[in-house]
C-alpha atoms as a PDB file:
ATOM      1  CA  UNK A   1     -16.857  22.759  11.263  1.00  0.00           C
ATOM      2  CA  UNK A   2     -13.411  23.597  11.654  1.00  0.00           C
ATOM      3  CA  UNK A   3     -13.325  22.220  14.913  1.00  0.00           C
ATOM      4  CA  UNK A   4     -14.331  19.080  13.676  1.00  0.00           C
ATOM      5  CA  UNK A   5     -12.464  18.764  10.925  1.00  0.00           C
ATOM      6  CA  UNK A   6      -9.335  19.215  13.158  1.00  0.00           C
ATOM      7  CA  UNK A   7     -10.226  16.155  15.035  1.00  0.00           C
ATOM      8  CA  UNK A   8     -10.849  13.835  12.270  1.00  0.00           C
ATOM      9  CA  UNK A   9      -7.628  14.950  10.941  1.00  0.00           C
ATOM     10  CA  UNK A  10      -5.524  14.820  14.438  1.00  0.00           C
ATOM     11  CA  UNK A  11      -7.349  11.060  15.608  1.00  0.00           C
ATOM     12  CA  UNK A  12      -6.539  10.438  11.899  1.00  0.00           C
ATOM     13  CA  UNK A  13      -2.469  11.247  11.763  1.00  0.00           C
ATOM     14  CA  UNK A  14      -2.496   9.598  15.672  1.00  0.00           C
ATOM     15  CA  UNK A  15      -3.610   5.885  14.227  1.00  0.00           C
ATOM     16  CA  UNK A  16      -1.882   6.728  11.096  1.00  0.00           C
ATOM     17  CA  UNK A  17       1.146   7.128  13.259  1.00  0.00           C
ATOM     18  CA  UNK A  18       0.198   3.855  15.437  1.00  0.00           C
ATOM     19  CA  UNK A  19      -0.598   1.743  13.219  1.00  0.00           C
ATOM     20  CA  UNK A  20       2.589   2.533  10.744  1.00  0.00           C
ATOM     21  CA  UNK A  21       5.189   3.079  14.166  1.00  0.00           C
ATOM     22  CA  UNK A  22       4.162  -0.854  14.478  1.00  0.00           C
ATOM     23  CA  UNK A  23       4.303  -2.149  11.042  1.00  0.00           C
ATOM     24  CA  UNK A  24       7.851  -0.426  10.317  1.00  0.00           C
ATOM     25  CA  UNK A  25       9.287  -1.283  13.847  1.00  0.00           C
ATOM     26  CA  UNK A  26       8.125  -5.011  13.309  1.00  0.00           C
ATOM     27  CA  UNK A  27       9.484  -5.557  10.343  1.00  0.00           C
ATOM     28  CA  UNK A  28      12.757  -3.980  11.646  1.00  0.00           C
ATOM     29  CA  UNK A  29      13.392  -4.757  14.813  1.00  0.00           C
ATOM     30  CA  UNK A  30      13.755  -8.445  13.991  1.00  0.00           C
ATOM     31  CA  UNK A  31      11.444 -10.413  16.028  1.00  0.00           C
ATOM     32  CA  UNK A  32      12.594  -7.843  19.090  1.00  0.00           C
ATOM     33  CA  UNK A  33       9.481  -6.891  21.015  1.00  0.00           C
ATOM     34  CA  UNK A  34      11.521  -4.522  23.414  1.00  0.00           C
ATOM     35  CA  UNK A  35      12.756  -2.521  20.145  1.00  0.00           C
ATOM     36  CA  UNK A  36       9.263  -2.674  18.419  1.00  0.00           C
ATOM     37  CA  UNK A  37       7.649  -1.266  21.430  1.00  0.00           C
ATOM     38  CA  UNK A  38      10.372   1.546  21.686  1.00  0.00           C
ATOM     39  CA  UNK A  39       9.544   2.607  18.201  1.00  0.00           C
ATOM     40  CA  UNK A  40       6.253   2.710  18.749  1.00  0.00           C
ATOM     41  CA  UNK A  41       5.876   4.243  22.196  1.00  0.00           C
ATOM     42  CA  UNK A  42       8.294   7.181  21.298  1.00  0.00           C
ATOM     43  CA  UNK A  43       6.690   7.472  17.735  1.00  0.00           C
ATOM     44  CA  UNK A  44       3.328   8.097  19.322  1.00  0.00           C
ATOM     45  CA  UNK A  45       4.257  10.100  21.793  1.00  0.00           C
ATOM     46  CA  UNK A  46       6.167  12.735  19.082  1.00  0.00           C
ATOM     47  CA  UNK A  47       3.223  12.791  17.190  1.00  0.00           C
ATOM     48  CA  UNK A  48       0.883  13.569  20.101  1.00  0.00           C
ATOM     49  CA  UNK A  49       2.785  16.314  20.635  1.00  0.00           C
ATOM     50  CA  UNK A  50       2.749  17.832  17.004  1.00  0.00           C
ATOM     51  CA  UNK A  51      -0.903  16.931  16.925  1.00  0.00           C
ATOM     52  CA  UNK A  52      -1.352  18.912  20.356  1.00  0.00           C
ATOM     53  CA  UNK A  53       0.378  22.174  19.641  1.00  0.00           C
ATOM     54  CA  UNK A  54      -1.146  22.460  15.816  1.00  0.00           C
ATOM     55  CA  UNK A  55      -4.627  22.011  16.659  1.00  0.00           C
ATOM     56  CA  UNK A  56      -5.271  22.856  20.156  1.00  0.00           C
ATOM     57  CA  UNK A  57      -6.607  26.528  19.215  1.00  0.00           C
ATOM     58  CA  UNK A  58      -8.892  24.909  16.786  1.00  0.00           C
ATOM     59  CA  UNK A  59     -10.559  22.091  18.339  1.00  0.00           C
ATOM     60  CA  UNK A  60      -9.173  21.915  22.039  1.00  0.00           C
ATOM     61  CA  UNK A  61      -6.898  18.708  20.245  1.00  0.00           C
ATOM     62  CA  UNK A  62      -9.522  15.791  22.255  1.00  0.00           C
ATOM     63  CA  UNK A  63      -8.727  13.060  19.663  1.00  0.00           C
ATOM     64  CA  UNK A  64     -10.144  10.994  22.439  1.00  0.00           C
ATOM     65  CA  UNK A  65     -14.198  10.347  23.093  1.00  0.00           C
ATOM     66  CA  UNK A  66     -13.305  10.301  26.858  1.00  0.00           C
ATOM     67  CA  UNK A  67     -11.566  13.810  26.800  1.00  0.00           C
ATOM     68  CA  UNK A  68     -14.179  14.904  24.598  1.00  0.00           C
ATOM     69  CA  UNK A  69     -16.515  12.883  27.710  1.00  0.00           C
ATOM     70  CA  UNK A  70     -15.255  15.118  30.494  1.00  0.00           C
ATOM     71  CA  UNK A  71     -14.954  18.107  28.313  1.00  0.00           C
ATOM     72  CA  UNK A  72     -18.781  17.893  28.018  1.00  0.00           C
ATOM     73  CA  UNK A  73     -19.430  17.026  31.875  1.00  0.00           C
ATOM     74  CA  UNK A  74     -17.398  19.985  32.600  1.00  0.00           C
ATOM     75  CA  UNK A  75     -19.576  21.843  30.087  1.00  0.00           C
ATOM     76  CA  UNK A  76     -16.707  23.250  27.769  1.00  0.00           C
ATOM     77  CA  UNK A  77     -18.137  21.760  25.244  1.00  0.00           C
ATOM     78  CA  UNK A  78     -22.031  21.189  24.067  1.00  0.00           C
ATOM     79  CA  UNK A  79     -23.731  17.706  24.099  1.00  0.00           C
ATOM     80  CA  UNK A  80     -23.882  18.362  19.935  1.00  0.00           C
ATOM     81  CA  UNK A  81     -20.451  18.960  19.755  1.00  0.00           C
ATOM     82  CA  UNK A  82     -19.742  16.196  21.713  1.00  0.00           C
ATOM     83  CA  UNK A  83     -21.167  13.759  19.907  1.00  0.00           C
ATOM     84  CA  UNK A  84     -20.090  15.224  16.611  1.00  0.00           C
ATOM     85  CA  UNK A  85     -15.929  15.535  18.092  1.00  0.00           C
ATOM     86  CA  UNK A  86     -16.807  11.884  18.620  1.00  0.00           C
ATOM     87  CA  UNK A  87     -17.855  11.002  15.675  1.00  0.00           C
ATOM     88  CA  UNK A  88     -15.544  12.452  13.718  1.00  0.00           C
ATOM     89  CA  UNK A  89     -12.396  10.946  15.954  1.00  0.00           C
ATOM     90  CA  UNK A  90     -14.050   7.587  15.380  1.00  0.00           C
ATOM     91  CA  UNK A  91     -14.288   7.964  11.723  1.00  0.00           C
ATOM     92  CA  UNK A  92     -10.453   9.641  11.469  1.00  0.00           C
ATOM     93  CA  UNK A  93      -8.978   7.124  13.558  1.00  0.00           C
ATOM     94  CA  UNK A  94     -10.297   4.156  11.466  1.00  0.00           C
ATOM     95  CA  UNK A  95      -9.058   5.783   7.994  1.00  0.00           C
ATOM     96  CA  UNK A  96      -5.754   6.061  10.103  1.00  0.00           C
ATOM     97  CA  UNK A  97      -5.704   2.273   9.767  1.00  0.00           C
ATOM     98  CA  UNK A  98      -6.548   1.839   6.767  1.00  0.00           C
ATOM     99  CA  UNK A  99      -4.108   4.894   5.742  1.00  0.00           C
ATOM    100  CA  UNK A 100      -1.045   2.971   7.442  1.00  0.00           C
ATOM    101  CA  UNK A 101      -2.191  -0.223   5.490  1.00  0.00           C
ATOM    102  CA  UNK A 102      -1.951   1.359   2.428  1.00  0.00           C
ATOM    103  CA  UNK A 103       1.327   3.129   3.311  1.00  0.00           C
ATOM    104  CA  UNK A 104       3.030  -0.437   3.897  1.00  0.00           C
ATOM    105  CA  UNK A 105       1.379  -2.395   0.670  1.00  0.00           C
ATOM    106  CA  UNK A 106      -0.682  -4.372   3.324  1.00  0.00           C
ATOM    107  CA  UNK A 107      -4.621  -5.344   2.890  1.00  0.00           C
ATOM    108  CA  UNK A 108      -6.624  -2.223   3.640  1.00  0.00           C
ATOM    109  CA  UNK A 109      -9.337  -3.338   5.862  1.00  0.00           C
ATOM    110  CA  UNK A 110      -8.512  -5.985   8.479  1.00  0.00           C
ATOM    111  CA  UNK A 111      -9.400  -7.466  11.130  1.00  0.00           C
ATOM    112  CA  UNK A 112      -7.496  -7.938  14.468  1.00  0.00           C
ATOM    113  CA  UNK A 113      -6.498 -11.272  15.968  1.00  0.00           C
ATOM    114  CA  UNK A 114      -4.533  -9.778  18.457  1.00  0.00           C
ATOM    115  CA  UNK A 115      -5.300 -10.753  22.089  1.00  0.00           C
ATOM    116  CA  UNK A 116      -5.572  -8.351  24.677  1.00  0.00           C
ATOM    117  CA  UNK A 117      -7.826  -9.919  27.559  1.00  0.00           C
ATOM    118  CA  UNK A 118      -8.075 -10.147  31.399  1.00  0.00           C
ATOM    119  CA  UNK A 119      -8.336  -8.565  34.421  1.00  0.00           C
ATOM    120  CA  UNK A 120      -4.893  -7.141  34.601  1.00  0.00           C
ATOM    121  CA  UNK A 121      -4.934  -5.853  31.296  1.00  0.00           C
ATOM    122  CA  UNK A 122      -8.465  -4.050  31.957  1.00  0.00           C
ATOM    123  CA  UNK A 123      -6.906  -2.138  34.959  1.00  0.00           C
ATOM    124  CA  UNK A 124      -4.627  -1.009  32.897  1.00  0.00           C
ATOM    125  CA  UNK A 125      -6.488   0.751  30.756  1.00  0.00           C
ATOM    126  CA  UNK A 126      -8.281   2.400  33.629  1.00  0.00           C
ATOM    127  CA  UNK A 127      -5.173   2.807  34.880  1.00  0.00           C
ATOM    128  CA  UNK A 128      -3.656   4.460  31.357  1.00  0.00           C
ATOM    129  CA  UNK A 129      -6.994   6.841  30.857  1.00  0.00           C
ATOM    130  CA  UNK A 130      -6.944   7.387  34.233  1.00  0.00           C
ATOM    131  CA  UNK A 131      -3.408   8.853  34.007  1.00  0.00           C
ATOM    132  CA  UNK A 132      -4.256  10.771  30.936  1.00  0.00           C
ATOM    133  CA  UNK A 133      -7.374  12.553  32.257  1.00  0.00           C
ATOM    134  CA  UNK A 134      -5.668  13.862  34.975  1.00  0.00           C
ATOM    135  CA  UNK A 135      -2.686  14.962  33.513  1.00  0.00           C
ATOM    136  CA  UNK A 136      -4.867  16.870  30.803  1.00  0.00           C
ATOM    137  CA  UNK A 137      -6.980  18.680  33.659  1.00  0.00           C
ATOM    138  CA  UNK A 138      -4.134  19.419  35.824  1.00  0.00           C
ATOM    139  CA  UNK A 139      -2.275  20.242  33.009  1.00  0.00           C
ATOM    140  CA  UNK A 140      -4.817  22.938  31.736  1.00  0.00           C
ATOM    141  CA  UNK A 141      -5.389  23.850  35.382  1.00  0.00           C
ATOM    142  CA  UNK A 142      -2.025  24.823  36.436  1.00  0.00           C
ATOM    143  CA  UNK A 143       0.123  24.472  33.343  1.00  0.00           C
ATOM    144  CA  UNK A 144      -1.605  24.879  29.994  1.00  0.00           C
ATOM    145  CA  UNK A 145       1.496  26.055  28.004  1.00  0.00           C
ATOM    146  CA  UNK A 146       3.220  22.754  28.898  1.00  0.00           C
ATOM    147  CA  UNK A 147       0.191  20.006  28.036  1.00  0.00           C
ATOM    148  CA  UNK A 148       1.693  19.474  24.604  1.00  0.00           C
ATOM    149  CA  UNK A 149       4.571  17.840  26.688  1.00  0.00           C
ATOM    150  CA  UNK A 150       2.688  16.413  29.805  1.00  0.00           C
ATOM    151  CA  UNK A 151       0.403  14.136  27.608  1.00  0.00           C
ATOM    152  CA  UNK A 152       3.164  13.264  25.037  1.00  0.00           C
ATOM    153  CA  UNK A 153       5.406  12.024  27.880  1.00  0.00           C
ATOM    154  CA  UNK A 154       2.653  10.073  29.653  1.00  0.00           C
ATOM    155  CA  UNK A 155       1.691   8.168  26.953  1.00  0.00           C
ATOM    156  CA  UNK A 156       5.183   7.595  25.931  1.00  0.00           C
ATOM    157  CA  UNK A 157       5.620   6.705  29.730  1.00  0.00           C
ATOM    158  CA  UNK A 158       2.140   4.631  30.100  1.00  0.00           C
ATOM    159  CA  UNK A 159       3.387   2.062  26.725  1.00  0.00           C
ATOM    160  CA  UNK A 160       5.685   0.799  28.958  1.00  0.00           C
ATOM    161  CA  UNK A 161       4.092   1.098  32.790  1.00  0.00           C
ATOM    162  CA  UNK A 162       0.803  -1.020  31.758  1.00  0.00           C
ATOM    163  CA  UNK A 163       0.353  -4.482  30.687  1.00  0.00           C
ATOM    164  CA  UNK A 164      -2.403  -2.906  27.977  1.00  0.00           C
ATOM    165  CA  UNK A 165       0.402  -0.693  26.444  1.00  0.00           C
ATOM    166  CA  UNK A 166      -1.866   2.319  27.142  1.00  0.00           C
ATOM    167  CA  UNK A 167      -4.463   2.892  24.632  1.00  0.00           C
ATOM    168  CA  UNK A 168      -6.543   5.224  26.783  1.00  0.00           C
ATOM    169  CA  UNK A 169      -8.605   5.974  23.904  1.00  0.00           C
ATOM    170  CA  UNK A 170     -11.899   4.761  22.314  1.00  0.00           C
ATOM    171  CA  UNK A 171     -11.460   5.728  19.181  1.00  0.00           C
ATOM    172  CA  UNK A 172      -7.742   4.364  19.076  1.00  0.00           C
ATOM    173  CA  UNK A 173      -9.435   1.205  20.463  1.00  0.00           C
ATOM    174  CA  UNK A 174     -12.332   0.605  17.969  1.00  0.00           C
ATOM    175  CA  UNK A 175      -9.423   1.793  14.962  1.00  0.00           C
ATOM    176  CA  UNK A 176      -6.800  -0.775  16.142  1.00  0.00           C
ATOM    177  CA  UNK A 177      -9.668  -3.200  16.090  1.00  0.00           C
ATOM    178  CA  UNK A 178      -9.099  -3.177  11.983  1.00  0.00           C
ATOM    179  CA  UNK A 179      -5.279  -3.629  11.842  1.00  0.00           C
ATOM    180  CA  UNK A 180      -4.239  -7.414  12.244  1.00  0.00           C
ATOM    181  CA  UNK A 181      -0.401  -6.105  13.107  1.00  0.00           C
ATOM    182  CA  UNK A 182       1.662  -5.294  16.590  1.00  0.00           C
ATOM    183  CA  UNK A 183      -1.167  -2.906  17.377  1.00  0.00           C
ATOM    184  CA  UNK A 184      -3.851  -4.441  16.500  1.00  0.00           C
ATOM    185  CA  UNK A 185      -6.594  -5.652  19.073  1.00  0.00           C
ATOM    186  CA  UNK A 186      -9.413  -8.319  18.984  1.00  0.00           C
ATOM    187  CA  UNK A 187     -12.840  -7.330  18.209  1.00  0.00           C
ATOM    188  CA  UNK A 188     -14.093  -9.630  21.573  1.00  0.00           C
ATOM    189  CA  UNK A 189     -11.307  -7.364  23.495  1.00  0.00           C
ATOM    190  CA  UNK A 190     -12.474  -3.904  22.425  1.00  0.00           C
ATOM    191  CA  UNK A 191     -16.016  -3.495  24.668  1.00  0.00           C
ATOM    192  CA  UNK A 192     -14.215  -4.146  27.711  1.00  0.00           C
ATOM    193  CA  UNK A 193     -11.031  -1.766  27.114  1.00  0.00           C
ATOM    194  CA  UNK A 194     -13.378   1.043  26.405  1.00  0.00           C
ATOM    195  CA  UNK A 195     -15.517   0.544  29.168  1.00  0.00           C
ATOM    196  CA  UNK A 196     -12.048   0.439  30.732  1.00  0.00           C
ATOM    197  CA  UNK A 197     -11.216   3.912  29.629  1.00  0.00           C
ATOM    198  CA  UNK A 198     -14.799   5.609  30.448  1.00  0.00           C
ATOM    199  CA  UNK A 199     -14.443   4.293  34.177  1.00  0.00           C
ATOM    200  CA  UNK A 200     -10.950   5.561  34.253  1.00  0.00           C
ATOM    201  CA  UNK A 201     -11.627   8.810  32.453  1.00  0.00           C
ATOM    202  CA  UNK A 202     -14.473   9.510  34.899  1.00  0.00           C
ATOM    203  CA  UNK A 203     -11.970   8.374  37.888  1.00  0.00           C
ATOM    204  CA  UNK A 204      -9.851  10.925  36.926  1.00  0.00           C
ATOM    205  CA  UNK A 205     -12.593  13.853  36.684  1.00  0.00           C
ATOM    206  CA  UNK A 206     -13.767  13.358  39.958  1.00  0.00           C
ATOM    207  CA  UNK A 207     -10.152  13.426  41.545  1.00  0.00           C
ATOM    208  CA  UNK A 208      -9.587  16.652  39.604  1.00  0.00           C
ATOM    209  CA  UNK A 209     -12.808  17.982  41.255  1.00  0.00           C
ATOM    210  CA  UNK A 210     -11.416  17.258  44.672  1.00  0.00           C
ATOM    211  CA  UNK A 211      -7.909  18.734  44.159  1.00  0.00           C
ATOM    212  CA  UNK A 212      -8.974  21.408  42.560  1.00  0.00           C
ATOM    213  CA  UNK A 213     -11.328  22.761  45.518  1.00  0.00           C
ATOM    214  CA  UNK A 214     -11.028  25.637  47.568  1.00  0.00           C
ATOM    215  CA  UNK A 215      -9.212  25.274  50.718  1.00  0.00           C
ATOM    216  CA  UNK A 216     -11.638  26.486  53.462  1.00  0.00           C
ATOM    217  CA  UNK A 217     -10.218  29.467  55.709  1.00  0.00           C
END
């Protein structure tokens, strides 16, 4: 339960930490979406890497159905476990929202109008879970003390490198789907961005599978 509890408490402080990045750097950053997405990129990416390092003993730190996906594929995980990490990330990350709304004297529950639609911005989210997978499996593979930094840096990198501004993340996704602010996302938008992530999460698996094979002598 422990393990569980960890990721409803880790998706929970990452949306949390979305969701209130946007909100404060809006209403600073005076109408500047270059500044706003600064604020929020680096903001996220610090508190992926707190989140990381406190819970990765406990729980393997997932906060992320697709990581939780390919953790279960790779059978590191159990197909009960699975479905409960993703449960629980699902549930965490939506009291995130609703956590940063009350933080900021905003309505609690909302609903997104933000638009995030077309083709380019669906590659990107392959693209940004894509990324993520691979740097988590390499990462583990080859460099496990360091995946703290690796993921926080990618995503910090990936807000800025795709048109999407990386969510990467289902849970994320279907969260930011209740937050009508900068983050926010559109309820007709959020189908496609995790079908998005699955396709690049699963990408990335199989590339992993290929580097990580024997050479033959």
């Amino acid at each position: 339960m422990r393990s569980f509890v960890s990721e409803f408490l880790g998706t929970l402080f990452l949306v949390a930490t979305v969701v209130g990045s946007g909100i404060m750097a809006d209403n600073l950053s005076m109408g500047n979406h270059a500044v706003a997405l600064l604020a929020n990129a680096i903001s996220t990416g610090a508190i992926l890497y707190v989140l990381i390092i406190i819970f990765s003993e406990l729980s393997g730190a997932h906060f992320n159905p697709v990581v939780s996906l390919i953790m279960f594929i790779m059978k590191k995980i159990s197909l009960s476990d699975f479905l409960a990490y993703v449960f629980f990330q699902i549930i965490g990350g939506v009291l995130g929202a609703f956590l940063a709304h009350f933080m900021f004297e905003m309505s609690i529950i909302q609903l997104s109008t933000n638009v995030r639609t077309g083709s380019s911005q669906y590659l990107s989210e392959v693209i940004a879970a894509f990324g993520l997978v691979l740097t988590i499996l390499l990462g583990l593979k080859y460099k496990r003390e360091s995946v703290a930094t690796l993921v926080a840096l990618y995503i910090t990198a990936a807000y800025w490198f795709t048109s999407s501004t990386s969510f990467a993340n289902p849970a994320v996704t279907i969260a930011r789907t209740f937050t009508d602010t900068f983050s926010g996302i559109q309820n007709s938008d959020t189908v496609p961005f995790i079908m998005a992530q699955i396709l690049g999460g699963l990408m990335a698996y199989l590339v992993f599978r290929y580097l990580s094979q024997s050479k033959s002598v």
